[in-house]
Protein backbone atom coordinates (compact mmCIF):
# COMPACT_ATOMS: atom_id res chain seq x y z
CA UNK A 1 0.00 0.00 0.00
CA UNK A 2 1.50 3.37 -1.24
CA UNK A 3 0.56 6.72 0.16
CA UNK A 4 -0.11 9.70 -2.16
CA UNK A 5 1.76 12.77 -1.48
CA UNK A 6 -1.37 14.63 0.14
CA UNK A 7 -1.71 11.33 2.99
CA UNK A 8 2.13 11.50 3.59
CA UNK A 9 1.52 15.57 4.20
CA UNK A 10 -1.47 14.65 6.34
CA UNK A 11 0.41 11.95 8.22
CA UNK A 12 3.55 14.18 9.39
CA UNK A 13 1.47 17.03 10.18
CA UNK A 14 -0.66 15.18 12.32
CA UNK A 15 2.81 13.38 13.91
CA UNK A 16 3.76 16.84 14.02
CA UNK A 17 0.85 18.03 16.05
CA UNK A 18 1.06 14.64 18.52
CA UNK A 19 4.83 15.45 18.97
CA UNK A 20 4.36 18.67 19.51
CA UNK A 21 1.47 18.76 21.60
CA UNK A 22 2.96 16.02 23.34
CA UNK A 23 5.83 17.70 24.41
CA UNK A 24 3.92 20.46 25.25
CA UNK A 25 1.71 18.06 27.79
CA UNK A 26 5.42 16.60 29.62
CA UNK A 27 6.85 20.23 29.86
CA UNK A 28 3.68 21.87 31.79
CA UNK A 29 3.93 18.72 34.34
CA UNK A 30 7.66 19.12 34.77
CA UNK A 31 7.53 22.85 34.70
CA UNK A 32 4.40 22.74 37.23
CA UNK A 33 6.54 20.42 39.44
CA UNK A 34 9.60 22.70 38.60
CA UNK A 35 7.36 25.57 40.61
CA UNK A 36 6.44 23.62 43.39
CA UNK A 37 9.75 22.25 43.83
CA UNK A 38 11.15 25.88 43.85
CA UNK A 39 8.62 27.31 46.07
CA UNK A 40 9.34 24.28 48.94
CA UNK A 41 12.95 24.76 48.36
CA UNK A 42 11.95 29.01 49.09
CA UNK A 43 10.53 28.06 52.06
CA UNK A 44 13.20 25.42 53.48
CA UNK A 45 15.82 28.09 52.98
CA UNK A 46 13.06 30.89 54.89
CA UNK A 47 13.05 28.02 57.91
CA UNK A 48 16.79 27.57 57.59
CA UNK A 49 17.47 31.42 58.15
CA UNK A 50 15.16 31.25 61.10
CA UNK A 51 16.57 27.68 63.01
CA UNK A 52 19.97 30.27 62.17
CA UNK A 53 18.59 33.23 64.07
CA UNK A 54 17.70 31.08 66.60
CA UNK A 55 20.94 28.85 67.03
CA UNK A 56 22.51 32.79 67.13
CA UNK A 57 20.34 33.22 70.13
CA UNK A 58 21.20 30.33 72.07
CA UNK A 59 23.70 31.19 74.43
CA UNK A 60 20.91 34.01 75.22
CA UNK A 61 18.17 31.27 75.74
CA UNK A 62 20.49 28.82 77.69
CA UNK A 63 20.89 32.46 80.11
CA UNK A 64 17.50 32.60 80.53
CA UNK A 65 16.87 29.37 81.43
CA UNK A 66 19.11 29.25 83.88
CA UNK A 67 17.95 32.22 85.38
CA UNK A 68 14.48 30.11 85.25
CA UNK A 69 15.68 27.75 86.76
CA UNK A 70 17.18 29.10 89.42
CA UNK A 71 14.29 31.09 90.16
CA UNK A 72 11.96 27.58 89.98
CA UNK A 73 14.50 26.27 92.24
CA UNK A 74 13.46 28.88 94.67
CA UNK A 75 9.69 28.38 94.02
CA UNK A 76 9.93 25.06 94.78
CA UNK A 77 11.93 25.57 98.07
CA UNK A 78 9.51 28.04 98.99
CA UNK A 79 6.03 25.70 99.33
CA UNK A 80 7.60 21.97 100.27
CA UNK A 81 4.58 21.07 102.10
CA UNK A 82 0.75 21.85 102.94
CA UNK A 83 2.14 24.32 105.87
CA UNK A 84 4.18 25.94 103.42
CA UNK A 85 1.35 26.75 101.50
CA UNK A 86 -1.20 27.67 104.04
CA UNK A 87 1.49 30.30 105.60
CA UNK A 88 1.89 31.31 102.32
CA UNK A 89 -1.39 32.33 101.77
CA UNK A 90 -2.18 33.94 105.31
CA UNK A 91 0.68 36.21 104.44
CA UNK A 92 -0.56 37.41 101.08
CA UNK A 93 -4.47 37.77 102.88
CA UNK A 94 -2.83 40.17 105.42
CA UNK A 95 -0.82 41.66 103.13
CA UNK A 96 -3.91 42.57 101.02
CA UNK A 97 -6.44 43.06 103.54
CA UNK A 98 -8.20 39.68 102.56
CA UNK A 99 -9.80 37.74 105.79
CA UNK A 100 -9.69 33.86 105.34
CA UNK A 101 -11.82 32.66 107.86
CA UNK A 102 -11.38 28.70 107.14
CA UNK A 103 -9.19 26.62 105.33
CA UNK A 104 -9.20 23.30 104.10
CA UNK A 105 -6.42 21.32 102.69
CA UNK A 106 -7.52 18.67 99.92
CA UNK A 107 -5.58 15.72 99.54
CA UNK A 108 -1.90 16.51 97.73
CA UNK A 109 -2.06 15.02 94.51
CA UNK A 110 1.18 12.96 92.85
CA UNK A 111 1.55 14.25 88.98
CA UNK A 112 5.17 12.42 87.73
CA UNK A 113 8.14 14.80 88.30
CA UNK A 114 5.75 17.49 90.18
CA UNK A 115 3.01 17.11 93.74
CA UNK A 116 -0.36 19.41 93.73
CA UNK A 117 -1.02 21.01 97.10
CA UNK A 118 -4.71 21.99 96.41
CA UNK A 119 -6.28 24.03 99.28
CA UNK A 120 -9.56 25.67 99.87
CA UNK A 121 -10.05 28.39 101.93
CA UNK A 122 -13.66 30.51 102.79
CA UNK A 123 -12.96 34.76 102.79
CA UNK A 124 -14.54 37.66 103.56
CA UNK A 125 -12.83 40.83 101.76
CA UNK A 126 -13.45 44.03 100.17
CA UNK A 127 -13.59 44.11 95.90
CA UNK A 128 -10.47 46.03 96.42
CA UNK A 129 -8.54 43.45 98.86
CA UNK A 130 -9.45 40.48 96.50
CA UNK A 131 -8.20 41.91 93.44
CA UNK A 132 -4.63 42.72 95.60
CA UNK A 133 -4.80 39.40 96.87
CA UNK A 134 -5.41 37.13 93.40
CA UNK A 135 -2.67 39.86 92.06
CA UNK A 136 -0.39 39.00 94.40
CA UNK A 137 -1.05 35.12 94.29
CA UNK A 138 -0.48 35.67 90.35
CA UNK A 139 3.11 37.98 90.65
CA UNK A 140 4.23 36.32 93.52
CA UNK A 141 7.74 33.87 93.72
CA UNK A 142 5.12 30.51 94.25
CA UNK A 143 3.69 28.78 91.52
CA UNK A 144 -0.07 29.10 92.90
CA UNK A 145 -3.28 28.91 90.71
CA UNK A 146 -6.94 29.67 91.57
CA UNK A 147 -8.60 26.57 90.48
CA UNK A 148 -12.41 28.27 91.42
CA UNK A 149 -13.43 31.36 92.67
CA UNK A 150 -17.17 31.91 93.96
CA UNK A 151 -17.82 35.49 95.34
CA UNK A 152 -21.03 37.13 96.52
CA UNK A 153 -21.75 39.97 98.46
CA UNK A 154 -22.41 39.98 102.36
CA UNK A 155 -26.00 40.22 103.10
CA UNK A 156 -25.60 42.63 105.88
CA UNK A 157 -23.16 44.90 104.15
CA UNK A 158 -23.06 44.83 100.08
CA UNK A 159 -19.56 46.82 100.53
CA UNK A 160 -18.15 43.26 101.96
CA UNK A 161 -17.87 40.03 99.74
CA UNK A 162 -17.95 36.87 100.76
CA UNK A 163 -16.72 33.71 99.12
CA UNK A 164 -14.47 30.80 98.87
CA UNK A 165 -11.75 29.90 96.39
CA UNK A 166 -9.66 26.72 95.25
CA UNK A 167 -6.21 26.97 94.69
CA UNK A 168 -3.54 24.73 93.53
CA UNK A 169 0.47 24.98 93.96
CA UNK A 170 2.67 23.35 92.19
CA UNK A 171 6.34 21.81 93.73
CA UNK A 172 8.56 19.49 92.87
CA UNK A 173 7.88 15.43 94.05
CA UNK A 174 11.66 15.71 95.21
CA UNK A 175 10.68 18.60 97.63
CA UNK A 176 8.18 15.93 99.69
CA UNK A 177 7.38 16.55 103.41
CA UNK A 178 4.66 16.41 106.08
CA UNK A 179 1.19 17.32 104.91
């Protein structure tokens, strides 16, 4: 079977078209993945500069931390036990003009590397005197947390609240003692 000129004319452009259009097809998928491949490699070089900065910063962290840690080490030294905490608190209510008129330790919870000393304690204080007194548990050296607060005002005198609060300090398990 012979071709005529005009079918072999036909046949190449049409070979010409699949080649070309072919090629065309393979070089938008492997420019596309060209792209993406140059975009990830823009942002693994953005996250390399940064881990950079940061190593630069280290010996700045590693002062920090140990100024942390000192300062932990203190925290922790500072509420051993339940009697720690409950003198702790007495002097931040006089400090701040809160009256706790009962107190009553929970059992001290055992949390891995770190004991809960959870306490709850019934107050009578001024709006004033409370906010000094959850600022100063907040500021202070101890690592103390108000679980719950429940306030109302005194019936007899709305200048006076009245309520009870839960808090929670945190020490290490090596620090154990009485309870």
């Amino acid at each position: 079977m012979t071709l005529n000129q005009r079918e072999q004319i036909l046949i190449s452009v049409i070979a010409g078209i699949v080649v070309i259009g072919g090629t065309w097809g393979v070089g938008a998928v492997l420019a596309q993945r060209w792209r993406e491949t140059r975009s990830q490699l823009s942002a693994r070089r953005r996250e390399v500069s940064s881990m950079q900065t940061a190593i630069g910063q280290k010996s700045q962290w590693q002062g920090e931390v140990e100024r942390l840690r000192q300062g932990l080490g203190q925290q922790q030294q500072a509420l051993n036990q339940m009697s720690d905490l409950l003198k702790r608190i007495d002097e931040v209510g006089v400090a701040s003009g809160l009256v706790i008129s009962s107190r009553r330790p929970q059992p001290v919870a055992e949390r891995g590397a770190y004991r809960e000393l959870p306490l709850q304690c019934a107050f009578e204080a001024t709006t004033e005197s409370l906010v000094r007194f959850l600022y100063a548990l907040q500021t202070g050296a101890s690592v103390i947390s108000v679980d719950q607060l429940q306030v109302a005002p005194r019936p007899d005198n709305s200048g006076l609240l009245r309520g009870e609060i839960q808090l929670r300090a945190l020490t290490s398990r090596a620090a154990k003692g009485s309870s």
